[in-house]
N, C-alpha and C. Protein backbone atom coordinates (compact mmCIF):
# COMPACT_ATOMS: atom_id res chain seq x y z
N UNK A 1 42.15 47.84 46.95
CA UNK A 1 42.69 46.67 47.60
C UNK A 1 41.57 45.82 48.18
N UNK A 2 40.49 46.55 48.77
CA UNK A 2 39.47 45.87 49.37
C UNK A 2 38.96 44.74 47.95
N UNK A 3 38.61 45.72 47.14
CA UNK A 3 37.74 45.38 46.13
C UNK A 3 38.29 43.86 45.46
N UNK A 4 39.80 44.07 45.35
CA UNK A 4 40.75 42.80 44.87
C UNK A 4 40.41 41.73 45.75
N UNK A 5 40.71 41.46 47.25
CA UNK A 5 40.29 40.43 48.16
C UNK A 5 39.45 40.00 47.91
N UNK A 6 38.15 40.96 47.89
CA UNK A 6 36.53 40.66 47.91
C UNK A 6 36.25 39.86 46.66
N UNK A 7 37.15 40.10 45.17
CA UNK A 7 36.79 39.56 44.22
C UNK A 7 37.76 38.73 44.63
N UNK A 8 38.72 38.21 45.35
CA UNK A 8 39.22 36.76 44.99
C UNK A 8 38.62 36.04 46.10
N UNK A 9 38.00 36.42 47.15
CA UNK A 9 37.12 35.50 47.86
C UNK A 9 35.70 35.14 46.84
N UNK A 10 34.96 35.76 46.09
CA UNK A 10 34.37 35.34 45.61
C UNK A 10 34.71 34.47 44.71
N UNK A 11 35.74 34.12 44.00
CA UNK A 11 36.29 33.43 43.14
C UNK A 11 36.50 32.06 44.00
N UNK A 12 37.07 32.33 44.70
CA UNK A 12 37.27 30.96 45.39
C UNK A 12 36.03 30.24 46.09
N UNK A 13 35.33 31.17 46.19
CA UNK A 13 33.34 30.62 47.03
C UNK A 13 32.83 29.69 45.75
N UNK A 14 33.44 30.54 44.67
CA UNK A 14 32.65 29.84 43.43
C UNK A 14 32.94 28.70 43.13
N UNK A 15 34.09 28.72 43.25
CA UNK A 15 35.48 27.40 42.95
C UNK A 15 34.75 26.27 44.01
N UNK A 16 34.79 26.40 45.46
CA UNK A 16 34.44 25.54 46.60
C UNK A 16 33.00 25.18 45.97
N UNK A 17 32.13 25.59 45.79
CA UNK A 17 30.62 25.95 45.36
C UNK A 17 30.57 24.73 44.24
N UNK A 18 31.29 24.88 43.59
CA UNK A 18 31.10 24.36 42.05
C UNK A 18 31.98 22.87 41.97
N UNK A 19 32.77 22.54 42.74
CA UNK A 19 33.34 21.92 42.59
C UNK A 19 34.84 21.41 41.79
N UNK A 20 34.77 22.75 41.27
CA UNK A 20 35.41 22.92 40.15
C UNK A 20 37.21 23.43 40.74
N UNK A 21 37.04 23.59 41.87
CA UNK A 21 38.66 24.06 42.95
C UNK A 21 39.14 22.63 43.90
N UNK A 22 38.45 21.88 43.61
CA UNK A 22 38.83 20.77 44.56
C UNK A 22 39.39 21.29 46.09
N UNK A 23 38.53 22.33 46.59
CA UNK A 23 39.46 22.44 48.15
C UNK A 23 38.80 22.21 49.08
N UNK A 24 39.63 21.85 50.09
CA UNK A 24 39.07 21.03 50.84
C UNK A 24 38.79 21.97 52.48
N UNK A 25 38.12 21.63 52.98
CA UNK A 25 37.12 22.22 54.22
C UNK A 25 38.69 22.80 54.69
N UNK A 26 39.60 22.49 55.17
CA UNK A 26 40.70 23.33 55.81
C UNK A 26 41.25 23.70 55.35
N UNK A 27 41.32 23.84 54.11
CA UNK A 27 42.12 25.16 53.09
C UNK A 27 40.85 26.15 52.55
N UNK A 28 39.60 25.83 52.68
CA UNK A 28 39.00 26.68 52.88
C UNK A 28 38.64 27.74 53.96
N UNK A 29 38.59 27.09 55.00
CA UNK A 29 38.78 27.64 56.45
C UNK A 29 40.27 28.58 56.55
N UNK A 30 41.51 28.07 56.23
CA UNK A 30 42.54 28.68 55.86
C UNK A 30 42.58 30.11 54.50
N UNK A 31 42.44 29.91 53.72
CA UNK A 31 42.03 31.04 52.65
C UNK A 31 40.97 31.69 53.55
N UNK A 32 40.03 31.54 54.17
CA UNK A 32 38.74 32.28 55.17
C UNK A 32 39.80 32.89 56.32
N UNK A 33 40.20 32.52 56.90
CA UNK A 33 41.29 33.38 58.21
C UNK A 33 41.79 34.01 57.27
N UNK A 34 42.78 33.80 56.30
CA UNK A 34 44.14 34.42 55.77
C UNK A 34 42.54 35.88 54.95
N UNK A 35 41.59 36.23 54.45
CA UNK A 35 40.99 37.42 53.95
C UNK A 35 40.78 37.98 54.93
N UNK A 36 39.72 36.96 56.07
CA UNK A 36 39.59 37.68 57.27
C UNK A 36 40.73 38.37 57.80
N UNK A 37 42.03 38.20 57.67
CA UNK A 37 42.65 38.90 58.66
C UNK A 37 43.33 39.96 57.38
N UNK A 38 43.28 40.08 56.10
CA UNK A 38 43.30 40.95 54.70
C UNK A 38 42.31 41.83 54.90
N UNK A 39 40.92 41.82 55.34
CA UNK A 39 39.91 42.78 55.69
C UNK A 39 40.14 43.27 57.20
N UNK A 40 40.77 42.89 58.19
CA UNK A 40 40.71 43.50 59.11
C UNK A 40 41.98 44.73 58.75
N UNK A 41 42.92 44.31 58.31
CA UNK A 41 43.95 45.02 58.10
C UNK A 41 43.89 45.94 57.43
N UNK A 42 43.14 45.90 56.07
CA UNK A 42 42.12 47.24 55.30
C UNK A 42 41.92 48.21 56.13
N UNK A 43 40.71 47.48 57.25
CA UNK A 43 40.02 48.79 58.13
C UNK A 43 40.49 49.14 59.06
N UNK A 44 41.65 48.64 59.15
CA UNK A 44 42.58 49.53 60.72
C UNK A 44 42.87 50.60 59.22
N UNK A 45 43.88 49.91 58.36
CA UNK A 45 44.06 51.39 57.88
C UNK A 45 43.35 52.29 57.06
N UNK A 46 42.35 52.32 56.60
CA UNK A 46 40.85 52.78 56.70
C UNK A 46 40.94 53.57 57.78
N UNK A 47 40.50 52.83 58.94
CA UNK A 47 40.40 54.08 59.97
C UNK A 47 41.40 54.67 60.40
N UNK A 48 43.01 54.62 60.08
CA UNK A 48 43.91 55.37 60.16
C UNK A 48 43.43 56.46 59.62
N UNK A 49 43.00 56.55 57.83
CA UNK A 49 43.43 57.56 57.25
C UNK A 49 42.60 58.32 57.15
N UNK A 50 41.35 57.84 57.75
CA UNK A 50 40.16 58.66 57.99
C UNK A 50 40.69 59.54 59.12
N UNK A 51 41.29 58.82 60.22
CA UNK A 51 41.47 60.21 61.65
C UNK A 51 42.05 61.02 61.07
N UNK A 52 43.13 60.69 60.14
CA UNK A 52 44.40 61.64 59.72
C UNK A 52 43.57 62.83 58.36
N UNK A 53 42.55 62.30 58.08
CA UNK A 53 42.08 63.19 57.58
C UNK A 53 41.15 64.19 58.25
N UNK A 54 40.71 63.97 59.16
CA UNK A 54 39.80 64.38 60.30
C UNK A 54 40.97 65.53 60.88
N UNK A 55 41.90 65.02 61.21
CA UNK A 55 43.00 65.88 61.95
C UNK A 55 43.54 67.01 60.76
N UNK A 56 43.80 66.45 59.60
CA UNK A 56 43.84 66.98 58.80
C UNK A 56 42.76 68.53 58.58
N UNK A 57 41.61 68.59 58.22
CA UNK A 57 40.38 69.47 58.44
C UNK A 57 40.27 70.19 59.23
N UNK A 58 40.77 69.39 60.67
CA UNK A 58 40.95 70.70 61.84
C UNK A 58 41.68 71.78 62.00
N UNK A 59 43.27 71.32 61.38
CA UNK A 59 44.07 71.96 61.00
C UNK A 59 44.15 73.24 59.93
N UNK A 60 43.51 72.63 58.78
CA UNK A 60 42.99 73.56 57.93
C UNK A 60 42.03 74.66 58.35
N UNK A 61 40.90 74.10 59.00
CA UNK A 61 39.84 75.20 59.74
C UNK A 61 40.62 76.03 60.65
N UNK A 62 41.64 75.53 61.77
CA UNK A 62 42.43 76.56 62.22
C UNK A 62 43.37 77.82 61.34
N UNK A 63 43.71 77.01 60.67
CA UNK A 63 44.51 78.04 59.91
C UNK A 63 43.93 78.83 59.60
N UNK A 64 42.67 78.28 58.88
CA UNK A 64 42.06 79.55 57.91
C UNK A 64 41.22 81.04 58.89
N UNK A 65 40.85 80.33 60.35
CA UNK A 65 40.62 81.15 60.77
C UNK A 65 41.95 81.80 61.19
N UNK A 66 42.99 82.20 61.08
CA UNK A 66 44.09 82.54 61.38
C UNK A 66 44.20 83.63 60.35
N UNK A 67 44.41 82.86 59.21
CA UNK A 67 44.19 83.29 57.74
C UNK A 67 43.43 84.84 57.92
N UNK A 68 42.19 84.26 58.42
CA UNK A 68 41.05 85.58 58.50
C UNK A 68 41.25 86.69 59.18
N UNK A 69 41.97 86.73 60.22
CA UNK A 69 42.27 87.25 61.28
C UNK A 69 43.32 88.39 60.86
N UNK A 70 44.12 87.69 60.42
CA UNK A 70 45.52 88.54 59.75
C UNK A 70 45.04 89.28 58.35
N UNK A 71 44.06 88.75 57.44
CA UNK A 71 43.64 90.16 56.66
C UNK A 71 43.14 90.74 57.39
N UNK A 72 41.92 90.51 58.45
CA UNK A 72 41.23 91.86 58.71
C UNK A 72 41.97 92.79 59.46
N UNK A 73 43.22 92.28 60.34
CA UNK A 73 44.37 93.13 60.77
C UNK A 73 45.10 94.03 59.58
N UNK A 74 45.50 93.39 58.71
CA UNK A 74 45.87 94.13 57.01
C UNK A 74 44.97 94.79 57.07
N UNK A 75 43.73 94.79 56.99
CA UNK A 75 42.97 95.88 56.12
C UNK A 75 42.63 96.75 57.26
N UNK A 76 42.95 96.59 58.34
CA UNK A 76 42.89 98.05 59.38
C UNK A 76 44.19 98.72 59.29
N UNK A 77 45.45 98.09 59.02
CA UNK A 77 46.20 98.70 59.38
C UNK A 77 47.18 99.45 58.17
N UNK A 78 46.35 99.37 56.76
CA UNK A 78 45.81 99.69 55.26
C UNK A 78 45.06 100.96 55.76
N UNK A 79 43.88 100.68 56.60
CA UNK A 79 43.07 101.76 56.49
C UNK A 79 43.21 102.94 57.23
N UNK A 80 44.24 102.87 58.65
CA UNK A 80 45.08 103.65 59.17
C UNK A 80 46.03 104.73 58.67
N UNK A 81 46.98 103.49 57.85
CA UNK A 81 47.74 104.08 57.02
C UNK A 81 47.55 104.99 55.78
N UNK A 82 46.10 105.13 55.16
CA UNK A 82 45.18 105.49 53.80
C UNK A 82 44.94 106.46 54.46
N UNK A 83 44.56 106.40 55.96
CA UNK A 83 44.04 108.02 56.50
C UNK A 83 44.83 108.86 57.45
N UNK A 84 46.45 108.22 57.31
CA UNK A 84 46.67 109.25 58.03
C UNK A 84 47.73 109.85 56.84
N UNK A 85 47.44 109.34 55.77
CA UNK A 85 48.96 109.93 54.79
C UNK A 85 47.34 111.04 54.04
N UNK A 86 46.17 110.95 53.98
CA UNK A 86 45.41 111.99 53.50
C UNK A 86 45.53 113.34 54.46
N UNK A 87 45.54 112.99 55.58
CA UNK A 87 45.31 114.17 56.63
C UNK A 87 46.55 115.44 56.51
């Protein structure tokens, strides 16, 4: 989505540039607010989905130490059970 804006602001720089768009200083200024506020809106959610992935990772790292915890409980209580059915 970024990439789309960015190439139609350049399109239109070229257009203003060249003469070739006939637009005029306040519809340029206008198309300039209306990306500017297309790129701000990107990086809020940009940095939404970055926290949510961040939060995301933490979550996972908890678990897994959880994860870890509960085999090495399994494998004691495996190894309990292995030595007291030999005895």
């Amino acid at each position: 989505m970024l990439t789309k804006v960015n190439n139609e602001m350049a399109v239109w720089r070229h257009k203003a540039e060249s003469g070739e768009g006939a637009v005029r200083s306040e519809e340029m200024e206008e198309l300039k607010r209306k990306m500017n506020a297309k790129v701000m809106e990107l990086e809020a959610q940009l940095e939404a989905a970055q926290s949510k992935a961040s939060s995301m990772e933490k979550v996972k790292s908890r678990l897994q130490g959880e994860l870890d915890d509960l085999t090495i409980e399994v494998e004691r209580v495996c190894a309990i059970f292995h030595q007291r059915d030999h005895v």
